[in-house]
Protein backbone atom coordinates (compact mmCIF):
# COMPACT_ATOMS: atom_id res chain seq x y z
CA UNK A 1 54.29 15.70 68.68
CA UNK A 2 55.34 14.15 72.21
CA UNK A 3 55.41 10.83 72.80
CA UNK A 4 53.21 9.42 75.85
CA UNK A 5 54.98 6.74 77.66
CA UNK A 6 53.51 4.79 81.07
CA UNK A 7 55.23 5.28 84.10
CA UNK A 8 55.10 4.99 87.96
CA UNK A 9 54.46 8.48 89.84
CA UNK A 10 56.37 9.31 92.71
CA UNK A 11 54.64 12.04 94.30
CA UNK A 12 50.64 11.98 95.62
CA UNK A 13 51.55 7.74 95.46
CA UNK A 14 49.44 5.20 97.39
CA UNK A 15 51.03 2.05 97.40
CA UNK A 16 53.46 1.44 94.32
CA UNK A 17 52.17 4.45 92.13
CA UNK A 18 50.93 2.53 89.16
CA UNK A 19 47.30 4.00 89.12
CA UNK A 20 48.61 7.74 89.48
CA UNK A 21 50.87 6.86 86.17
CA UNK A 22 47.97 5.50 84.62
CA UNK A 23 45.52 8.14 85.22
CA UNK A 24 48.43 10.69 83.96
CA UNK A 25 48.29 8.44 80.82
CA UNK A 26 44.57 8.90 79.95
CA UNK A 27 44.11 12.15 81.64
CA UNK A 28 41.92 11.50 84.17
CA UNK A 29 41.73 11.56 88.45
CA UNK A 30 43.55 9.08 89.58
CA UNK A 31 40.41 8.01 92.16
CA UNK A 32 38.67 6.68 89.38
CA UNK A 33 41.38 4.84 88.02
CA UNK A 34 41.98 3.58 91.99
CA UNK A 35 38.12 2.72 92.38
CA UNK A 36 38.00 0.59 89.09
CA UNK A 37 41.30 -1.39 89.96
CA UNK A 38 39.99 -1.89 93.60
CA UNK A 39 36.40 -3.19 91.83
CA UNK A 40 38.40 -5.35 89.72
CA UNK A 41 40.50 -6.98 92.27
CA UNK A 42 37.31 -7.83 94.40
CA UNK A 43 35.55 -8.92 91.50
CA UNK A 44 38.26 -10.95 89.38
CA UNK A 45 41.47 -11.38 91.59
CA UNK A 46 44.00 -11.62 88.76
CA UNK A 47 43.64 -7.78 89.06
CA UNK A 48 46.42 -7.96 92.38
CA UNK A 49 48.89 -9.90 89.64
CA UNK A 50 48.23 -7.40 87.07
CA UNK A 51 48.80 -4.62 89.37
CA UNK A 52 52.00 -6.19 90.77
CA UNK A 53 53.14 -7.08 87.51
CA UNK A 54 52.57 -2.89 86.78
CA UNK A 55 54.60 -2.28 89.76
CA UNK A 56 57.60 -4.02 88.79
CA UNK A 57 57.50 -3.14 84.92
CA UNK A 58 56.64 0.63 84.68
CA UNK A 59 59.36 3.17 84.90
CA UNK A 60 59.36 5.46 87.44
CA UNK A 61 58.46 9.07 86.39
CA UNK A 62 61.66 10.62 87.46
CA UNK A 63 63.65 7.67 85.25
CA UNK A 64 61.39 8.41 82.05
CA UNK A 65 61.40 12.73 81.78
């Protein structure tokens, strides 16, 4: 059984590549995972720290395979 671990992507990236690694993680588009963490930072802005905080604590991809 393979692990899943978090990570950054490096490819198809928009800004930092945290929501591409996180859609990779659950399996789904990574538009929808974009769209709920831009709905999030309008609604509640400790969504920008969380997704900094992402940035600078997830692997990249190319540092976990």
């Amino acid at each position: 059984m393979t692990e899943k671990k978090i990570y950054k992507i490096e490819e198809g990236k928009k800004i930092f590549g945290v929501c591409g690694g996180v859609a990779e993680y659950f399996g789904i588009d990574p538009t929808i995972v974009r769209v709920v963490w831009a709905l999030l930072c309008l609604a509640y802005g400790l969504a920008i720290v969380a997704y900094l905080i992402c940035a600078f604590a997830f692997p990249k991809k190319s540092e976990v395979m």
